[in-house]
Protein backbone atom coordinates (compact mmCIF):
# COMPACT_ATOMS: atom_id res chain seq x y z
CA UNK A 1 0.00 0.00 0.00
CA UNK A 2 1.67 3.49 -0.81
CA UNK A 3 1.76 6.47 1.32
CA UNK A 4 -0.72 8.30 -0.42
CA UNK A 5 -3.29 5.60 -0.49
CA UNK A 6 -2.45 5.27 3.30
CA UNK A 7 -3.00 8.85 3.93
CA UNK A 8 -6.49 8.77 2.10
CA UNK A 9 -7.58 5.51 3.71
CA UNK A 10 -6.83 6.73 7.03
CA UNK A 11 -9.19 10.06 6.47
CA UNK A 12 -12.04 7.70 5.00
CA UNK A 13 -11.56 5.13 7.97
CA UNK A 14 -12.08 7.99 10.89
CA UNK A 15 -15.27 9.34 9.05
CA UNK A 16 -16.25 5.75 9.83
CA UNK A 17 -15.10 4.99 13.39
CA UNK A 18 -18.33 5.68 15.17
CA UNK A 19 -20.19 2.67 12.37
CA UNK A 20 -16.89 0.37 13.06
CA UNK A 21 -17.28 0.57 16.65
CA UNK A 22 -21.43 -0.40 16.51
CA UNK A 23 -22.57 3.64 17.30
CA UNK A 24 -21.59 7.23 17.02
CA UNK A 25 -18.77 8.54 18.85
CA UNK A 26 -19.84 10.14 22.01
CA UNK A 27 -23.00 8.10 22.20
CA UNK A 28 -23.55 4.38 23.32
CA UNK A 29 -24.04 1.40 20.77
CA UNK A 30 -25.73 -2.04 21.63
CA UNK A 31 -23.11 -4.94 21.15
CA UNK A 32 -22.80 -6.47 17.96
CA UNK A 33 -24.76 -10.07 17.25
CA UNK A 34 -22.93 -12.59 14.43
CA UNK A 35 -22.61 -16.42 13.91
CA UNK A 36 -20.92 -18.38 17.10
CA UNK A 37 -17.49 -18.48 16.69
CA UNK A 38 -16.74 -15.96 14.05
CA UNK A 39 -14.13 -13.73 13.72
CA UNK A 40 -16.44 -10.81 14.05
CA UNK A 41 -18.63 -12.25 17.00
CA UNK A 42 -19.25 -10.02 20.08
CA UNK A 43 -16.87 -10.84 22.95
CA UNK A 44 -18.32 -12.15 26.23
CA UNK A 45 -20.30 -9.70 28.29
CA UNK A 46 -19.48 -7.14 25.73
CA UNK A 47 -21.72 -3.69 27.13
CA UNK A 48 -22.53 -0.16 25.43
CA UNK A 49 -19.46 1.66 24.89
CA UNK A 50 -18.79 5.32 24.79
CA UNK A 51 -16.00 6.28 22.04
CA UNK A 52 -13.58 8.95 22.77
CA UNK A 53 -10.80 8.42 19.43
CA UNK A 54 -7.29 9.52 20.18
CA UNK A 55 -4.63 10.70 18.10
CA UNK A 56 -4.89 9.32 14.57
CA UNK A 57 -7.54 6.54 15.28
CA UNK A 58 -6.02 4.09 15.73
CA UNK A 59 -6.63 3.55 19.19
CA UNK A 60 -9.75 4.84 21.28
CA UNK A 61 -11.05 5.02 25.32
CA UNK A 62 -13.98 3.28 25.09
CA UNK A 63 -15.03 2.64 28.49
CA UNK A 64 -14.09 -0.08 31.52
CA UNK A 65 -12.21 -3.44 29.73
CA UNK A 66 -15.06 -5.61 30.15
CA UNK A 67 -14.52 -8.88 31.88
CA UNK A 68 -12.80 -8.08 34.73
CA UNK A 69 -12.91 -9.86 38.16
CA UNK A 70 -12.82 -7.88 41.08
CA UNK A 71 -10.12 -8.42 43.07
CA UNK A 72 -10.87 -9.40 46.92
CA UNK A 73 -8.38 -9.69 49.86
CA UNK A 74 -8.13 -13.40 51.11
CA UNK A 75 -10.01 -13.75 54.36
CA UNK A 76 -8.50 -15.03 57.42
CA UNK A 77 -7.35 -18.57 56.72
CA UNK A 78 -8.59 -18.79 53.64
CA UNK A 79 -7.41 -20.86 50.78
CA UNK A 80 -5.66 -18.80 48.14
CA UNK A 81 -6.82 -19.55 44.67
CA UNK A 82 -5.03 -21.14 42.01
CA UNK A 83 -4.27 -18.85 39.44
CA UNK A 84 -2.31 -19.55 35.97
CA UNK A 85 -1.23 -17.18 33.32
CA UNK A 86 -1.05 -18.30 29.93
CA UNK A 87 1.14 -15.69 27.70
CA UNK A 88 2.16 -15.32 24.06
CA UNK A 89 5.77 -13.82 22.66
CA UNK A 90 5.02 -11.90 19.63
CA UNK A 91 1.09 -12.24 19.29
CA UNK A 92 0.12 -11.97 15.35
CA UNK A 93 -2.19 -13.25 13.30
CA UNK A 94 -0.73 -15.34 10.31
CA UNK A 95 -1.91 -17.51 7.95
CA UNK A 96 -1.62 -20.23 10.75
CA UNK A 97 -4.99 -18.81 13.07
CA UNK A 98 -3.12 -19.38 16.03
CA UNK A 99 -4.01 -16.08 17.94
CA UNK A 100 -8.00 -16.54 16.96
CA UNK A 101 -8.03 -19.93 17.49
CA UNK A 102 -6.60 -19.52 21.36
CA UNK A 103 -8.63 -15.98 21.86
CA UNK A 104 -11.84 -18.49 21.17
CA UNK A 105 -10.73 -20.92 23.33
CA UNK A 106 -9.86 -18.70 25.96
CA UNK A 107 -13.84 -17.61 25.65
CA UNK A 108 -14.98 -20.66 25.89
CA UNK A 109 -13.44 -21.40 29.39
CA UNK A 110 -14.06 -18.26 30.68
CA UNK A 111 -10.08 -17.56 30.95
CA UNK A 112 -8.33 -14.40 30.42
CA UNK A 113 -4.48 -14.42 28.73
CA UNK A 114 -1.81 -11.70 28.31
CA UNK A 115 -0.28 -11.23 24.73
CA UNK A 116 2.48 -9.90 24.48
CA UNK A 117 2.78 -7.30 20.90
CA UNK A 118 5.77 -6.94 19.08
CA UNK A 119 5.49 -3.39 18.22
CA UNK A 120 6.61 -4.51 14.58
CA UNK A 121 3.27 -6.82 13.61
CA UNK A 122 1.55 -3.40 13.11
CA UNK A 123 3.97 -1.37 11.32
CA UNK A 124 4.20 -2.47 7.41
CA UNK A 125 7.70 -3.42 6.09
CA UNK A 126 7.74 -0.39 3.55
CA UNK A 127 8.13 1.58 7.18
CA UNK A 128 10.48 -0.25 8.65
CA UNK A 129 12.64 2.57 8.56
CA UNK A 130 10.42 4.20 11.51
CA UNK A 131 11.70 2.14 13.91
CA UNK A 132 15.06 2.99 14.94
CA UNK A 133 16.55 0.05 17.25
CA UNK A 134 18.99 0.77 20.06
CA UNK A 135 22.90 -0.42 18.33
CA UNK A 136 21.32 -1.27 15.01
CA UNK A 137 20.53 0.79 11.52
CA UNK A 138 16.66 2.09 11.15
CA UNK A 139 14.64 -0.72 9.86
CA UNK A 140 17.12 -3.51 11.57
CA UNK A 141 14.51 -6.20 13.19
CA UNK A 142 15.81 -10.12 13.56
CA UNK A 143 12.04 -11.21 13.23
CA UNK A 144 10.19 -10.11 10.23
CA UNK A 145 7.06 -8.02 9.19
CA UNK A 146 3.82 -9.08 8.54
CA UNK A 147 1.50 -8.45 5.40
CA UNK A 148 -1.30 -6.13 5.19
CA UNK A 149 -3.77 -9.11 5.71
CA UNK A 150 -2.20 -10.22 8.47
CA UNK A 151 -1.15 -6.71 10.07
CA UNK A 152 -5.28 -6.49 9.55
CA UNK A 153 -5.93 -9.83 11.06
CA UNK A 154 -3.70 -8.82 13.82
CA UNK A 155 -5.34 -5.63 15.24
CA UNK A 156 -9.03 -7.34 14.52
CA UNK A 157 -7.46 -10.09 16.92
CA UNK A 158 -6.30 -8.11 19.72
CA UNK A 159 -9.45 -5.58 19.50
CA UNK A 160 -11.37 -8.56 20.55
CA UNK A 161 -9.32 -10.07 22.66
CA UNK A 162 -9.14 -6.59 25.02
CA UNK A 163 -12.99 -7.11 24.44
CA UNK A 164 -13.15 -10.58 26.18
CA UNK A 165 -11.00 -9.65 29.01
CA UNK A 166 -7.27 -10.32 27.78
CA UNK A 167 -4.14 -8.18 28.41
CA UNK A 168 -2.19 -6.69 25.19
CA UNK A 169 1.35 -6.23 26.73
CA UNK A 170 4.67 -6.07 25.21
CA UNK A 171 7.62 -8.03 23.52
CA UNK A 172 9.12 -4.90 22.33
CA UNK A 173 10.05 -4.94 18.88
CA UNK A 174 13.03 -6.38 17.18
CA UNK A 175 13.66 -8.57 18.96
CA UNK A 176 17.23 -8.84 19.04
CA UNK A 177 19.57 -11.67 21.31
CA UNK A 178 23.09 -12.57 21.66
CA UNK A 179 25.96 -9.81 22.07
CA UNK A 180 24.62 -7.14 20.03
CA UNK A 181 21.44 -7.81 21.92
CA UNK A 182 18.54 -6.32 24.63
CA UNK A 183 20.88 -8.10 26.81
CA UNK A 184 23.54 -4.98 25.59
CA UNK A 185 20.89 -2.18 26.01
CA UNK A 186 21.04 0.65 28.45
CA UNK A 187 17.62 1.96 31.05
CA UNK A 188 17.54 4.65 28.15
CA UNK A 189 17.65 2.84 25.68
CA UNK A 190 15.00 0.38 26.66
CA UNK A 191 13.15 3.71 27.30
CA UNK A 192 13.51 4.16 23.59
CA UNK A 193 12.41 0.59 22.59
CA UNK A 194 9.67 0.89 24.59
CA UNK A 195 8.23 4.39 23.88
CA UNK A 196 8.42 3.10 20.27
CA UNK A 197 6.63 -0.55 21.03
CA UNK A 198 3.48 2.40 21.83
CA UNK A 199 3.74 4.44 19.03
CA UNK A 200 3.58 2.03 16.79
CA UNK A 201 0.59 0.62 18.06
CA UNK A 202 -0.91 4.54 18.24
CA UNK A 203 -0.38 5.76 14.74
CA UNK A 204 -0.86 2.25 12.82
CA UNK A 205 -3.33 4.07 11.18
CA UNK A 206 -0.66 6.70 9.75
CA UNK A 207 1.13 3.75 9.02
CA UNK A 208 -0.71 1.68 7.13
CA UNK A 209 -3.78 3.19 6.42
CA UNK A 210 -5.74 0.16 6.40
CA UNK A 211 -9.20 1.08 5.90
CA UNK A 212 -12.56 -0.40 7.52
CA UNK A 213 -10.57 -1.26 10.60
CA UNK A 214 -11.72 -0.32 13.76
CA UNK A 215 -9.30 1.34 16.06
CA UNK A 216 -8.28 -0.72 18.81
CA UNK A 217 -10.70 -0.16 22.37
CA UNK A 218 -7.95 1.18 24.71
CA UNK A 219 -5.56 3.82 25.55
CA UNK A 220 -2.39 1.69 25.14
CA UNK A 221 -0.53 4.47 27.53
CA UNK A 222 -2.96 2.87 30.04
CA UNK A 223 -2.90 -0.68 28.97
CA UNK A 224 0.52 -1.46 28.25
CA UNK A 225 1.84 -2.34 32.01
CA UNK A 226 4.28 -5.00 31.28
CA UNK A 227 6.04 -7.42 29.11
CA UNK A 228 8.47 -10.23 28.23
CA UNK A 229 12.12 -9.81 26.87
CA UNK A 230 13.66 -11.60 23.78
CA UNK A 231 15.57 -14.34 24.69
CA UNK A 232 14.92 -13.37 27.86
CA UNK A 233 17.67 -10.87 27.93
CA UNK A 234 18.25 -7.56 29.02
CA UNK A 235 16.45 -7.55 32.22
CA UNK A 236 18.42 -5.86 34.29
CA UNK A 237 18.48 -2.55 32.53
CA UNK A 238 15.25 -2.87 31.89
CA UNK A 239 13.44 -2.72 35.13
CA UNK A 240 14.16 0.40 35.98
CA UNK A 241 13.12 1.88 32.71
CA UNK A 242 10.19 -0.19 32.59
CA UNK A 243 9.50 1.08 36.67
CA UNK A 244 9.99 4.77 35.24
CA UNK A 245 7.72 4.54 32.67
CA UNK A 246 5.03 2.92 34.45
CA UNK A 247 4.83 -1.20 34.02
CA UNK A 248 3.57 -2.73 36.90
CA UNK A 249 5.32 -6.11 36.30
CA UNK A 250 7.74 -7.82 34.27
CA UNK A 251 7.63 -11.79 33.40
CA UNK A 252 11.16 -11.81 31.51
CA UNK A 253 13.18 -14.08 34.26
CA UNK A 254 13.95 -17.56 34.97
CA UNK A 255 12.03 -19.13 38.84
CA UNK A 256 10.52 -21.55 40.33
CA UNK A 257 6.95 -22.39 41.10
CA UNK A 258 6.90 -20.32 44.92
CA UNK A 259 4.79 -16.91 45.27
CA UNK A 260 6.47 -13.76 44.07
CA UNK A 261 7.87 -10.86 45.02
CA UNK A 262 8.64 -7.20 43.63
CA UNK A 263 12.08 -6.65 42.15
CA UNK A 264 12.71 -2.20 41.76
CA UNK A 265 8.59 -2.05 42.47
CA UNK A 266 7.89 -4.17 39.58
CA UNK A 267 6.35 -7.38 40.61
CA UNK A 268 8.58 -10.40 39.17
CA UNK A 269 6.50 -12.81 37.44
CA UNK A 270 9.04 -15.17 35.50
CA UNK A 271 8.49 -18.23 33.62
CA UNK A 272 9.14 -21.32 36.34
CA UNK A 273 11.36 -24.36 36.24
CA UNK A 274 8.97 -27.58 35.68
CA UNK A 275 9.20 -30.79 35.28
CA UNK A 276 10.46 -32.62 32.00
CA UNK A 277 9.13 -35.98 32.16
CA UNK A 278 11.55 -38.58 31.47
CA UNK A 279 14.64 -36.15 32.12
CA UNK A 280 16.52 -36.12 35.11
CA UNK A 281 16.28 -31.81 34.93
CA UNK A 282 13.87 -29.11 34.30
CA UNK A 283 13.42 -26.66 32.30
CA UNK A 284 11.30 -23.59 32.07
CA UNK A 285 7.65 -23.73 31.29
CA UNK A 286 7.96 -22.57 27.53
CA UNK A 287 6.92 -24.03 24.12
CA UNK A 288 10.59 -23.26 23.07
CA UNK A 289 12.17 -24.65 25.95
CA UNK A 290 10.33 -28.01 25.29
CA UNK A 291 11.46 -28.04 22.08
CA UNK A 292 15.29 -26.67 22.39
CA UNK A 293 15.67 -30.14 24.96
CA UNK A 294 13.72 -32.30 22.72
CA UNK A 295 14.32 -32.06 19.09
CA UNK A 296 16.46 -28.73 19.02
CA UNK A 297 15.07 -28.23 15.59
CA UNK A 298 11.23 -26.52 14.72
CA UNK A 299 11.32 -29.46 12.33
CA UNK A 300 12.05 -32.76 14.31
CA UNK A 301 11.48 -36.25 13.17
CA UNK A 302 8.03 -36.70 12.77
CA UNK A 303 7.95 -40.34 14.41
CA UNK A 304 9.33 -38.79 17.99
CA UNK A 305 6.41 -36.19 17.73
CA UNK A 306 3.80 -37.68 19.59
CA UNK A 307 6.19 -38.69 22.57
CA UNK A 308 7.15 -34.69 22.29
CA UNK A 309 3.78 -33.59 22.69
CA UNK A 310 3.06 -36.56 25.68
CA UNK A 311 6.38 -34.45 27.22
CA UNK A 312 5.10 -31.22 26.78
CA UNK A 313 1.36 -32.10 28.35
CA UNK A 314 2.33 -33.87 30.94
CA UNK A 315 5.06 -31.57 32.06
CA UNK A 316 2.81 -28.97 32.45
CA UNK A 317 0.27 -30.79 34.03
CA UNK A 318 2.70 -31.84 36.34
CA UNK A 319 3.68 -28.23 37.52
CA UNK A 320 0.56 -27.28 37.81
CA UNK A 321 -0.74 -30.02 40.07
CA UNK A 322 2.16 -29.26 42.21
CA UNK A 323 1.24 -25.80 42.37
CA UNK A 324 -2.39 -26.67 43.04
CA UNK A 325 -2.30 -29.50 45.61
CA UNK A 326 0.89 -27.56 46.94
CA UNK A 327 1.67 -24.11 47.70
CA UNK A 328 -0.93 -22.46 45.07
CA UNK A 329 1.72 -19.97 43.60
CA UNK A 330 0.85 -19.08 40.46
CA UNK A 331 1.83 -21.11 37.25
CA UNK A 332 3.19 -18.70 34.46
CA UNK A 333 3.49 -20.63 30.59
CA UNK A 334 4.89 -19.25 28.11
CA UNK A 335 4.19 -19.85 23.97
CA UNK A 336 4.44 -18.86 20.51
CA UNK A 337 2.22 -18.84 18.07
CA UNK A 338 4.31 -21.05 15.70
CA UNK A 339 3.12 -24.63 14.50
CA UNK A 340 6.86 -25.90 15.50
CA UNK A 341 7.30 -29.59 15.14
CA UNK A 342 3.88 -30.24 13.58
CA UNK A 343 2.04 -28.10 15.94
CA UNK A 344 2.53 -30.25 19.21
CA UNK A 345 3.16 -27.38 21.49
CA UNK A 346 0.08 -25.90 20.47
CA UNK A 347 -2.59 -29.25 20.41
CA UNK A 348 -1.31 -30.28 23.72
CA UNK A 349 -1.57 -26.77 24.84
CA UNK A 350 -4.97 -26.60 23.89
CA UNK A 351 -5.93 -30.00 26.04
CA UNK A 352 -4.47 -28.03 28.95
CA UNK A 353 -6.26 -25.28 29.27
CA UNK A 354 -9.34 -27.10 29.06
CA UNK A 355 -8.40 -29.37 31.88
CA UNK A 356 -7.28 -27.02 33.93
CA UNK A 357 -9.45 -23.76 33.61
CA UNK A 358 -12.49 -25.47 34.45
CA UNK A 359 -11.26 -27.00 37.88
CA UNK A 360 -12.47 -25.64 41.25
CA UNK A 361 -10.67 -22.80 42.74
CA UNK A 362 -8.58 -22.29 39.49
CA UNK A 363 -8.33 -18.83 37.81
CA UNK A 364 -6.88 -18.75 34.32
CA UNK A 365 -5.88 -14.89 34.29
CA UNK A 366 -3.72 -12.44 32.11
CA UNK A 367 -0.83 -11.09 33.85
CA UNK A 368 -2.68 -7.57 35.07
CA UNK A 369 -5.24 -9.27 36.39
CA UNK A 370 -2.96 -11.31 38.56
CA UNK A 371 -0.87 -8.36 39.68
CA UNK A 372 -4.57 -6.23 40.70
CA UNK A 373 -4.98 -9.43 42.93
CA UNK A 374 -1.93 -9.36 44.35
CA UNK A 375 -1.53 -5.37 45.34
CA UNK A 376 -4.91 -6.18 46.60
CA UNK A 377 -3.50 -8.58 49.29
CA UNK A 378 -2.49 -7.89 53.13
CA UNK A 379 1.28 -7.56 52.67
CA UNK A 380 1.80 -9.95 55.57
CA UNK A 381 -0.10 -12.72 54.17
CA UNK A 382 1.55 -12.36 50.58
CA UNK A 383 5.36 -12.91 52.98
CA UNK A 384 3.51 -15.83 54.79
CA UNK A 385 2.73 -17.36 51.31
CA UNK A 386 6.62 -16.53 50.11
CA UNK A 387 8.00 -18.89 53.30
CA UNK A 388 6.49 -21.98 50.98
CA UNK A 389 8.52 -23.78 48.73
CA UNK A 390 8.08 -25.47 45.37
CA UNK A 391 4.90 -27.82 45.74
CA UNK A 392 5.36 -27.26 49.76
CA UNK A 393 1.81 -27.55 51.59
CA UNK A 394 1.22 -26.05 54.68
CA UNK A 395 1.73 -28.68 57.25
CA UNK A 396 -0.78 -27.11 60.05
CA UNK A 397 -3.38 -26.36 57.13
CA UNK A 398 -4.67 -23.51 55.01
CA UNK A 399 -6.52 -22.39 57.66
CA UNK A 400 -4.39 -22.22 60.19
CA UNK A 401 -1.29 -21.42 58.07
CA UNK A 402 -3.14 -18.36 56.89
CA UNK A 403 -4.47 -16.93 60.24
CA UNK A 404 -1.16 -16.41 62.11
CA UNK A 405 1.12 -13.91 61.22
CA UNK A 406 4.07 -14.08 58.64
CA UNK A 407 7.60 -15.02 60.58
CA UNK A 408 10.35 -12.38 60.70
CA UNK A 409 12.26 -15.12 57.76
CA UNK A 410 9.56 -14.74 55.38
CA UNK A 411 11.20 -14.67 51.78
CA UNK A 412 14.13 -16.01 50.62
CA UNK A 413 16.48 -16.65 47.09
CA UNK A 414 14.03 -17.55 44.50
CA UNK A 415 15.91 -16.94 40.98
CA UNK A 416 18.20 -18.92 39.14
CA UNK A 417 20.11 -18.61 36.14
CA UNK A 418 18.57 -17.15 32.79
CA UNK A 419 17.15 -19.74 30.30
CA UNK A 420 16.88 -18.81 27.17
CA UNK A 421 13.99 -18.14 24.68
């Protein structure tokens, strides 16, 4: 698409806003109605929306995110809930379906996810040169640029997702690893990365000028309150950039499966160390980490596939029943939407979340949702939690566990060496 049809197609698409959105801007619209299962269906418990466009229009305040629990302070020796967060690195909508296909099935159970943008899936290649990447040349990226279609099919996803309930966060933009790497970067020049991760996703429409889009439903200076690393590198100088410029978490480090903390007033949600069935190790609770220890390749042998996806089920099944007949701490998973290996990661994926979302006591929450709960906790309780360790239950009971007060050792070393991604 050239710049001047981008620049028309932009002014025809705001005329149209307030019929894209279901109303007129200012006023209130009733929610759409389509087939089950569509593309264009109305998300869960979708209510009238008042429109308020910023900037370009290509995003808009349109209200409360629907779909949000309340968060509640635990009572006195009561049982904390299970929660589990299942993210996504990169987040884009290819040919494959992968981000519609688990943004249904995240409906379906009633489960909220966090995915994670790269700033670059909404900014055509014929920009690149926009983006100017900390120790590279303007236009550098190591992962590529999507296609009109599928920079279309990309915002159309994550409108509805925000719709259902889900968290768009960030996984920056270039995604660069090794030595001349995030893990290189300065604070400022993460602050640069990330300042540019939001504009890209703010002036999309300057960018692309794809028309009969809807902007997307949020003020991404509101929404965007954490995110995930490449490679999981780069963490260190990125906190307190991240801190400055107002995330309220960051999920780019390597744990274990015990209650977190804050790290420079972020709180520190990494992926988790869980069991590899049939190894004598674990590894962290990632498609890619599965994959790097079993075939090494995103094209393995096709005969040890199924045994790959058996791994990859059952180890996360197995950390999360130790989490939830255990200590409760969250369970964080991390994926891709890539059909590695013959699409394993994702089919056995899918048969988790369906097993565990609908158990009792189980929330299946995006990563803001799980840090509202947690800065909605009694401080003491949350260091009473920390003293447990991996899959420890409290020996005296929930209830009585949870109705004394924390002792003066609460806390402890929690993080280990950085996996990669």
């Amino acid at each position: 698409m050239t710049a001047t049809r981008r620049r028309l197609a932009g002014t025809a698409a705001l005329v149209a806003l307030a019929v894209l959105l279901g109303g007129c801007a200012g006023g209130t619209s009733a929610p759409e109605k389509s087939r089950p299962g569509s593309d264009d269906e109305a998300p869960r418990g979708r209510p009238e929306r008042q429109v308020r466009v910023l900037g370009d229009g290509s995003t808009a305040v349109t209200g409360r995110q629907p779909n949000q629990p309340v968060p509640t302070r635990l009572a006195p020796g009561e049982k904390p809930p299970q929660f589990v967060v299942f993210s996504w690195d990169g987040a884009g909508e290819d040919g494959n379906r992968l981000f519609s296909r688990f943004r249904r099935l995240a409906a379906e159970h009633d489960a909220s996810m966090t995915y994670f943008l790269s700033g670059l899936y909404v900014l055509p290649e014929d920009s690149r040169e926009r983006y100017h990447p900390p120790r590279h040349t303007a236009g550098a990226s190591d992962i590529g640029f999507l296609n009109d279609d599928h920079i279309r099919a990309t915002l159309e996803q994550l409108r509805l997702a925000w719709l259902d309930g889900s968290e768009v966060g960030t996984h920056f933009n270039g995604h660069f690893c090794g030595p001349d790497g995030v893990g290189a970067w300065t604070s400022d020049e993460w602050k640069s990365e990330i300042r540019q991760a939001k504009w890209f996703v703010q002036h999309w429409r300057t960018t692309t000028g794809l028309d009969g889009t809807p902007p997307l439903p949020f003020d991404y200076d509101a929404e965007l309150v954490g995110g995930r690393t490449p490679c999981l590198e780069g963490r260190e100088n990125l906190l307190p950039a991240a801190a400055e410029l107002g995330f309220r978490y960051d999920s780019s480090g390597n744990g274990t499966q015990v209650w977190p903390d804050k790290e420079q007033g972020l709180w520190d949600l990494p992926l988790q160390q869980i069991p590899m069935p049939g190894r004598a190790f674990e590894t962290l609770s990632m498609d890619y980490n599965f994959l790097a220890n079993q075939s090494g390749t995103v094209n393995g042998a096709p005969a040890n596939r199924p045994a790959w996806r058996k791994q990859w089920h059952d180890g996360l099944m197995q950390g999360f029943r130790r989490a939830y007949d255990g200590n409760r701490a969250p369970m964080i998973v991390g994926n891709h939407f890539e059909q590695w290996n013959g699409g394993i990661y994702m089919d056995a994926l899918e048969d988790v979340i369906t097993k565990v979302c609908s158990l009792e006591d189980v929330r299946c929450v995006s990563f803001r949702q799980l840090v509202d709960w947690l800065d909605a906790q009694d401080p003491e309780v949350l260091a009473r939690l920390r003293t447990l360790g991996v899959g420890e239950k409290p020996a005296e009971g929930w209830e009585e566990f949870l109705a004394r007060k924390p002792s003066p050792k609460a806390g402890g070393p929690r993080r280990q060496e950085r996996g990669t991604q």
